[in-house]
PDB file of N, CA and C in Angstrom:
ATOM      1  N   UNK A   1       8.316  -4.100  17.495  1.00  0.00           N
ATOM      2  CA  UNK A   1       8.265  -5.552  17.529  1.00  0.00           C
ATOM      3  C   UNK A   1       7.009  -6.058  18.221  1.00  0.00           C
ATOM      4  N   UNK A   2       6.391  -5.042  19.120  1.00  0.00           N
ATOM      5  CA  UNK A   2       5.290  -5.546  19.750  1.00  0.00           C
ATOM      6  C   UNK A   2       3.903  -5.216  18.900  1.00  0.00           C
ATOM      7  N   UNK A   3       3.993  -4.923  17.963  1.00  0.00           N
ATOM      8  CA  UNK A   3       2.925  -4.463  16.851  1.00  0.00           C
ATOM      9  C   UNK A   3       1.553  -5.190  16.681  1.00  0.00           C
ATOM     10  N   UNK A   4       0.455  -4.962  16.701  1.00  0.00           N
ATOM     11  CA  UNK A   4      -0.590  -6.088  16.224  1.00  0.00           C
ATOM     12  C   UNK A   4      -0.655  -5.812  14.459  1.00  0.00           C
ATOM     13  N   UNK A   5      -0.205  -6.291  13.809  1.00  0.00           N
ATOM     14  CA  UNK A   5      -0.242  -6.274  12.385  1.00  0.00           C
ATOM     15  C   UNK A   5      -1.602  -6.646  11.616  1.00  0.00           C
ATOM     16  N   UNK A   6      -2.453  -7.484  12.532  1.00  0.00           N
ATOM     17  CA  UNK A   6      -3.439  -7.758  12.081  1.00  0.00           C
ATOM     18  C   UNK A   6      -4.824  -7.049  12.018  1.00  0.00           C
ATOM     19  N   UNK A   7      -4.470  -6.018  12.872  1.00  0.00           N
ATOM     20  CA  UNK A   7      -5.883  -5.546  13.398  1.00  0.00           C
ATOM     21  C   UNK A   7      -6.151  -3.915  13.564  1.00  0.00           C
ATOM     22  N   UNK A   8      -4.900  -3.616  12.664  1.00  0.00           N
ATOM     23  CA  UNK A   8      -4.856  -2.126  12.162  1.00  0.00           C
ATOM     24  C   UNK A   8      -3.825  -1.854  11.502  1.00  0.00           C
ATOM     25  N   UNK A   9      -3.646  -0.716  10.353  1.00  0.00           N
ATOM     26  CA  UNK A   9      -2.252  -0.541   9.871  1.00  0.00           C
ATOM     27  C   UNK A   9      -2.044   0.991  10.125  1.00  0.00           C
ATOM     28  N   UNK A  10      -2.660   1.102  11.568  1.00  0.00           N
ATOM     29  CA  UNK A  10      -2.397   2.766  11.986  1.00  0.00           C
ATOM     30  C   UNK A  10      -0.886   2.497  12.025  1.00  0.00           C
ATOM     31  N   UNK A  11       0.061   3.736  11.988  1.00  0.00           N
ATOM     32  CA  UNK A  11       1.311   3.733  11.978  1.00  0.00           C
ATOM     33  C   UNK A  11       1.620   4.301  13.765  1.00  0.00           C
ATOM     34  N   UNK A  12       2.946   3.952  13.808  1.00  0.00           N
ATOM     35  CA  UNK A  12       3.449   4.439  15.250  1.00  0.00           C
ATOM     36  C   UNK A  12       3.667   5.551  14.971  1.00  0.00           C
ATOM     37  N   UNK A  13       3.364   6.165  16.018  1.00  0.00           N
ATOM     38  CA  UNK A  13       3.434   7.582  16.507  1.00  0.00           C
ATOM     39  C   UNK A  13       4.774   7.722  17.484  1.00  0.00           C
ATOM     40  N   UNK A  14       5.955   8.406  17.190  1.00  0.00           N
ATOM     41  CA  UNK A  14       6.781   8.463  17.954  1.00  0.00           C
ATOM     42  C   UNK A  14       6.764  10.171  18.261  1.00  0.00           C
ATOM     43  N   UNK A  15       6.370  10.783  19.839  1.00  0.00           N
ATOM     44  CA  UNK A  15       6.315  12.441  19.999  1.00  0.00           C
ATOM     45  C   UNK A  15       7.581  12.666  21.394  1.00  0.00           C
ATOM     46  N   UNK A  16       8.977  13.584  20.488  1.00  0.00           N
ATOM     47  CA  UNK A  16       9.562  13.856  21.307  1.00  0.00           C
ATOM     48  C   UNK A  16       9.209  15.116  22.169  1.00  0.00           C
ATOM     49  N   UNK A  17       9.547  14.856  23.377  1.00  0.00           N
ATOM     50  CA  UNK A  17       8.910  16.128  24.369  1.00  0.00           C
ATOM     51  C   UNK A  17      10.641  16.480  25.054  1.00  0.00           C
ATOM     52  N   UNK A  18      10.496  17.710  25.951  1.00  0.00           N
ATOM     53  CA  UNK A  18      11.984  18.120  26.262  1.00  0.00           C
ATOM     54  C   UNK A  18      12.098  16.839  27.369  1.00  0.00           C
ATOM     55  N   UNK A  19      11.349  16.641  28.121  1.00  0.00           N
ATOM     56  CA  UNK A  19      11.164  15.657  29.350  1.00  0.00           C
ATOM     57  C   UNK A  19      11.178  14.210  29.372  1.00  0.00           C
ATOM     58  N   UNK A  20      10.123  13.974  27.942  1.00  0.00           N
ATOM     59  CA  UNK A  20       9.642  12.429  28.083  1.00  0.00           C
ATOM     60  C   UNK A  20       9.778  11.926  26.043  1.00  0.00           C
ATOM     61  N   UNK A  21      10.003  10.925  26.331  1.00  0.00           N
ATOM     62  CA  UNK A  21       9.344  10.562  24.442  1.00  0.00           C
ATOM     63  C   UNK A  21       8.447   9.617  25.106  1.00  0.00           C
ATOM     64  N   UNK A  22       7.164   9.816  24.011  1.00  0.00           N
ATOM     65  CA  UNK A  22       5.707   9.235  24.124  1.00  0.00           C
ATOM     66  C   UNK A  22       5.605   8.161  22.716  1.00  0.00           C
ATOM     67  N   UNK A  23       5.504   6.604  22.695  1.00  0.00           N
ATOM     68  CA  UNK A  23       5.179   6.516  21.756  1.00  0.00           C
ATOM     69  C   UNK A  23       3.717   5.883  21.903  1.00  0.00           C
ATOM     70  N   UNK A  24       3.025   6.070  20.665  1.00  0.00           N
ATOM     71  CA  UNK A  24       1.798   5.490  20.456  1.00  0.00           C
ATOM     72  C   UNK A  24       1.491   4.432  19.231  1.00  0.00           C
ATOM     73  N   UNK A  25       1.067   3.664  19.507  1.00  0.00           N
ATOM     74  CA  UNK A  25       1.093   1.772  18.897  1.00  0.00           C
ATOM     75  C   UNK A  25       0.346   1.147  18.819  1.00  0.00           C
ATOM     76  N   UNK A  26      -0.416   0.865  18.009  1.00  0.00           N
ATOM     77  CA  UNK A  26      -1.919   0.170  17.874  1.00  0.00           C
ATOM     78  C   UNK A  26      -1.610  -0.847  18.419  1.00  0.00           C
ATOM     79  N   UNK A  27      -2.693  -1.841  18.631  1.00  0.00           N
ATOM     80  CA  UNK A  27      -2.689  -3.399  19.542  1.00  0.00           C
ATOM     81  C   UNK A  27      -2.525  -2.866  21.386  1.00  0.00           C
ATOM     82  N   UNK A  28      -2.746  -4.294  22.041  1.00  0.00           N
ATOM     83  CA  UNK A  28      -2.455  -4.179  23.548  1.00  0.00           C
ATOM     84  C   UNK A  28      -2.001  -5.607  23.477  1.00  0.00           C
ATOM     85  N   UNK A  29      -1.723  -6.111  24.853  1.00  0.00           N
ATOM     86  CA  UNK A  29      -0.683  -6.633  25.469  1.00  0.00           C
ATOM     87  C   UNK A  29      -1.059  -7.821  24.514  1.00  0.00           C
ATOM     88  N   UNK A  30      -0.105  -9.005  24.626  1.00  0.00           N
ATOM     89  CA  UNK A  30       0.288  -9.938  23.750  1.00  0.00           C
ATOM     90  C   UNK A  30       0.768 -11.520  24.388  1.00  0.00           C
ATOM     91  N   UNK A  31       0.336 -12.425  24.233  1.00  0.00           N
ATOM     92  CA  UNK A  31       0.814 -13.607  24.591  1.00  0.00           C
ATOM     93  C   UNK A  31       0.560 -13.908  25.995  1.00  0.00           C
ATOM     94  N   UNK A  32       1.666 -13.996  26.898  1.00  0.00           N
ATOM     95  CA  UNK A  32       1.951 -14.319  28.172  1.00  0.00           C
ATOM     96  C   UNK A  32       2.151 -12.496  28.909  1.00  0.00           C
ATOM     97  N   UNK A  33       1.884 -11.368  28.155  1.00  0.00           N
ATOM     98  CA  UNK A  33       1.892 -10.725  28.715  1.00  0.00           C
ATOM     99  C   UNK A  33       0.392  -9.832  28.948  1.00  0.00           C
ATOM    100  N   UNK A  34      -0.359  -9.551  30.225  1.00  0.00           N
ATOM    101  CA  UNK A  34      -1.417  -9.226  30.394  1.00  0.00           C
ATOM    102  C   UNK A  34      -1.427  -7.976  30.987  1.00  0.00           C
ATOM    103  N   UNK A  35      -2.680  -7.278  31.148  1.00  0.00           N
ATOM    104  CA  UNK A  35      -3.011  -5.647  31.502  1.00  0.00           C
ATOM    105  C   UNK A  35      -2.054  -5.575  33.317  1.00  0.00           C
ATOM    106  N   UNK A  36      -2.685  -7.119  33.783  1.00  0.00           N
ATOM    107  CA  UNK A  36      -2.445  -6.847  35.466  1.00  0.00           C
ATOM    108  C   UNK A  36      -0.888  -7.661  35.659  1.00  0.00           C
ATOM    109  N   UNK A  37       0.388  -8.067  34.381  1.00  0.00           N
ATOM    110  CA  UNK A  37       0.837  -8.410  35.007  1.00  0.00           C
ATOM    111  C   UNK A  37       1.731  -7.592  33.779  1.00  0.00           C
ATOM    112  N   UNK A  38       1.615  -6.391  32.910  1.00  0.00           N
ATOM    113  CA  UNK A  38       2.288  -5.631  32.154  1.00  0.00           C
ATOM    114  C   UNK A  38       3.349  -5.092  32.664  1.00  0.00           C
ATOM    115  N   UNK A  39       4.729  -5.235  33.002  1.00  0.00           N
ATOM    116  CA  UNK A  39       5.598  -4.160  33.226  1.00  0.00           C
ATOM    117  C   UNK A  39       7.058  -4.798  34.204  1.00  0.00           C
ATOM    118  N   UNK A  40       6.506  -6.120  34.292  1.00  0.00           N
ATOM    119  CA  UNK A  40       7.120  -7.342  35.817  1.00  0.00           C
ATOM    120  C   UNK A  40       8.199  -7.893  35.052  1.00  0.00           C
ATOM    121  N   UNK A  41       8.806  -7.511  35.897  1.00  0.00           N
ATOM    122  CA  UNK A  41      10.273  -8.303  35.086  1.00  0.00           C
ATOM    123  C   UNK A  41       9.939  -9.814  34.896  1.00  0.00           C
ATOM    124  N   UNK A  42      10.471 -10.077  34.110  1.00  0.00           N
ATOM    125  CA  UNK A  42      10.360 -11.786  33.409  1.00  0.00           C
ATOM    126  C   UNK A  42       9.014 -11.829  32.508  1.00  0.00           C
ATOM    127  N   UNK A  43       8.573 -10.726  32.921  1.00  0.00           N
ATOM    128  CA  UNK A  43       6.979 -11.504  31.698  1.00  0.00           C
ATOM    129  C   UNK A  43       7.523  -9.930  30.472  1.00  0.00           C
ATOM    130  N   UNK A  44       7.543 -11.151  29.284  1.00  0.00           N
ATOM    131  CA  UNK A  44       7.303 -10.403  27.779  1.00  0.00           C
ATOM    132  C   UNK A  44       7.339 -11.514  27.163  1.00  0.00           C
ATOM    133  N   UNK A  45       7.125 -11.182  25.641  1.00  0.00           N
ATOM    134  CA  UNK A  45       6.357 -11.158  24.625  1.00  0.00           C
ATOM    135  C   UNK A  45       6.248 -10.612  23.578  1.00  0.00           C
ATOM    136  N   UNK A  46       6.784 -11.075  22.401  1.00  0.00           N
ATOM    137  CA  UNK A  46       6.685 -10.132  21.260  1.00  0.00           C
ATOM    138  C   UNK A  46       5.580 -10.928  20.298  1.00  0.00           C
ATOM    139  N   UNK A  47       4.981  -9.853  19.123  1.00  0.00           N
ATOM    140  CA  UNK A  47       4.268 -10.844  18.244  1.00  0.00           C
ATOM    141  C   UNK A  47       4.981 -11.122  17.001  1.00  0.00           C
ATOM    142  N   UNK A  48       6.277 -10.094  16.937  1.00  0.00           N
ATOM    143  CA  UNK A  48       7.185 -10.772  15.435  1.00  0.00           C
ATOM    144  C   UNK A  48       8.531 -11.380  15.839  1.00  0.00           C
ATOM    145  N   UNK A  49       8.824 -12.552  15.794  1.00  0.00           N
ATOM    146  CA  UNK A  49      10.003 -12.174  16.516  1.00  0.00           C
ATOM    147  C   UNK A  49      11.159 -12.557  15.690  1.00  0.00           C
ATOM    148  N   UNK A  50      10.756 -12.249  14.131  1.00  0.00           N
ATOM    149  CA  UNK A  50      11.561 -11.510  13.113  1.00  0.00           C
ATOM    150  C   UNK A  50      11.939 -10.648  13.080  1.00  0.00           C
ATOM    151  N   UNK A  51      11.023  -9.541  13.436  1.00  0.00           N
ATOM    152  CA  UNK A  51      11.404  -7.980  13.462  1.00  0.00           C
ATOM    153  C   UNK A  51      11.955  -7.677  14.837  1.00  0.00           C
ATOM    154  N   UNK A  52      11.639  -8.611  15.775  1.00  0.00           N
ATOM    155  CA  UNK A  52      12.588  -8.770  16.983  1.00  0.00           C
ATOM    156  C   UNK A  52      13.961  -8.636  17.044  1.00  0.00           C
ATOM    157  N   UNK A  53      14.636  -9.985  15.840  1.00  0.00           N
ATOM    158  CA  UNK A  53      15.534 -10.268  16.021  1.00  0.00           C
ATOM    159  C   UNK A  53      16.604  -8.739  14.811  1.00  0.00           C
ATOM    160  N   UNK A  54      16.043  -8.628  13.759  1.00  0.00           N
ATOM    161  CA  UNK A  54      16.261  -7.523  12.882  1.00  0.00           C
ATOM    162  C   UNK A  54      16.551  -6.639  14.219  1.00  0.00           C
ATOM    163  N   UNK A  55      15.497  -5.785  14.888  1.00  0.00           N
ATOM    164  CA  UNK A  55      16.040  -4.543  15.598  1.00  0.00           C
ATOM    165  C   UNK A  55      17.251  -5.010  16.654  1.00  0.00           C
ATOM    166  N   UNK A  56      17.167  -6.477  17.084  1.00  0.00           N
ATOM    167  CA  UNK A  56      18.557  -6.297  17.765  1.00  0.00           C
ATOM    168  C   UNK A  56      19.937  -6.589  17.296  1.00  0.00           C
ATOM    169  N   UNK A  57      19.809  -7.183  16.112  1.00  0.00           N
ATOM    170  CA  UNK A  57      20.913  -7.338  15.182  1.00  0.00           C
ATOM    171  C   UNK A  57      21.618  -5.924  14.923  1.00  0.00           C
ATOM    172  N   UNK A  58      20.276  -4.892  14.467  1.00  0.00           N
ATOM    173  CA  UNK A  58      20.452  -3.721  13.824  1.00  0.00           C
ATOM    174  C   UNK A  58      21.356  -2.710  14.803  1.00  0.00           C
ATOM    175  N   UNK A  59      20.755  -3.195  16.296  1.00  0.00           N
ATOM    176  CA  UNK A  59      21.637  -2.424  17.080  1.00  0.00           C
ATOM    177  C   UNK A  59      20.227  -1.680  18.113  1.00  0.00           C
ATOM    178  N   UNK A  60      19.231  -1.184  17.342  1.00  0.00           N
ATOM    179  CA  UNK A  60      17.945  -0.657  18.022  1.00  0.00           C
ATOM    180  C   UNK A  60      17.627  -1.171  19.448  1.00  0.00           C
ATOM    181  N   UNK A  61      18.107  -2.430  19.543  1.00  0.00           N
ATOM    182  CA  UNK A  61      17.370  -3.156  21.160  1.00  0.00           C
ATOM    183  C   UNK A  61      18.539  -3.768  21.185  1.00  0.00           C
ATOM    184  N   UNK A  62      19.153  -3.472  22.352  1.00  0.00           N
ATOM    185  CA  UNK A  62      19.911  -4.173  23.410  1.00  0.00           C
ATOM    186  C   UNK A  62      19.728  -5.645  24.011  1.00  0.00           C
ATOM    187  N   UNK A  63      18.751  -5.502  25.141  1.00  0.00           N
ATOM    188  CA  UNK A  63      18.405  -6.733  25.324  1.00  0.00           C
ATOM    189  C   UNK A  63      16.567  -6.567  25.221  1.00  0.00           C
ATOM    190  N   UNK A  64      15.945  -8.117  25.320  1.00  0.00           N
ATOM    191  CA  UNK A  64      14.594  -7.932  25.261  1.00  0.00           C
ATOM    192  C   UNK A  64      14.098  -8.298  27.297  1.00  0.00           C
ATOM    193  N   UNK A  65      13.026  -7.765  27.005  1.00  0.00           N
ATOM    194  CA  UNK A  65      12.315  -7.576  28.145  1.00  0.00           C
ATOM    195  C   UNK A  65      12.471  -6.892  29.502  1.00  0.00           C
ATOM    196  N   UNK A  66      13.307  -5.707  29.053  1.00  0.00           N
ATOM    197  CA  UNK A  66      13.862  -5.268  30.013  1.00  0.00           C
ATOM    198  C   UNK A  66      13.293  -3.212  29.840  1.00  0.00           C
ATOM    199  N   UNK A  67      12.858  -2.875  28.949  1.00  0.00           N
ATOM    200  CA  UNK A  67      12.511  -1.658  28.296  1.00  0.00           C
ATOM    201  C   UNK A  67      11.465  -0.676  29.680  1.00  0.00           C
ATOM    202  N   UNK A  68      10.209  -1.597  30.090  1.00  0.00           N
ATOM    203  CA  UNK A  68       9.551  -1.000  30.644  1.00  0.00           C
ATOM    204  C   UNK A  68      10.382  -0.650  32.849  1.00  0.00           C
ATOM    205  N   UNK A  69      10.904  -1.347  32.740  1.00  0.00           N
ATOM    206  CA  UNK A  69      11.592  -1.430  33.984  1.00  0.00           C
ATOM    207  C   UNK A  69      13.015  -0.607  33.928  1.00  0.00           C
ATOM    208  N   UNK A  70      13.705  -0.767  32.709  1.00  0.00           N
ATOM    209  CA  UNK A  70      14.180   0.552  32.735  1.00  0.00           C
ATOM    210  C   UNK A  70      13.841   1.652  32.584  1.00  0.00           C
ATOM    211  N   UNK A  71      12.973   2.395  31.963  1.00  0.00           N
ATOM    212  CA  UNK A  71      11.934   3.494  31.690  1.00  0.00           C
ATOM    213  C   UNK A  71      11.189   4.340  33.010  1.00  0.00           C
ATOM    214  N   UNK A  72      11.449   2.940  33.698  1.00  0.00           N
ATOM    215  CA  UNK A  72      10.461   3.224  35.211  1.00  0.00           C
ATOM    216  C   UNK A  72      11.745   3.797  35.999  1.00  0.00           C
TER     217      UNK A  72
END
């Protein structure tokens, strides 16, 4: 959902490891979300938020803006 669609059509890279999954995603941060304030609870940002609402309908995402702080 956080995709830059415009400015590459490299595909995501999803690499499972025994330890960690790594994914890799063309584009960087988006909207209201920036390099020095990436990861802070309350700040996100999506750029579709069609395909937003699709993955949480679908079941894929739970809630939004909460991914990198759980991860941590």
């Amino acid at each position: 959902m956080h995709r830059d669609y415009e400015t590459s059509n490299a595909p995501t890279r999803v690499t499972w490891y025994d330890d960690r999954i790594e994914i890799q995603n063309p584009g960087g941060p988006f909207g209201q979300v920036s390099v020095e304030n990436f990861g802070q609870a309350g700040i996100t940002d999506y750029r579709n938020p069609i395909v937003a609402e699709a993955l949480k309908t679908l079941g894929f995402v739970q809630r939004f803006g909460v991914g990198i702080a759980t991860a941590r």
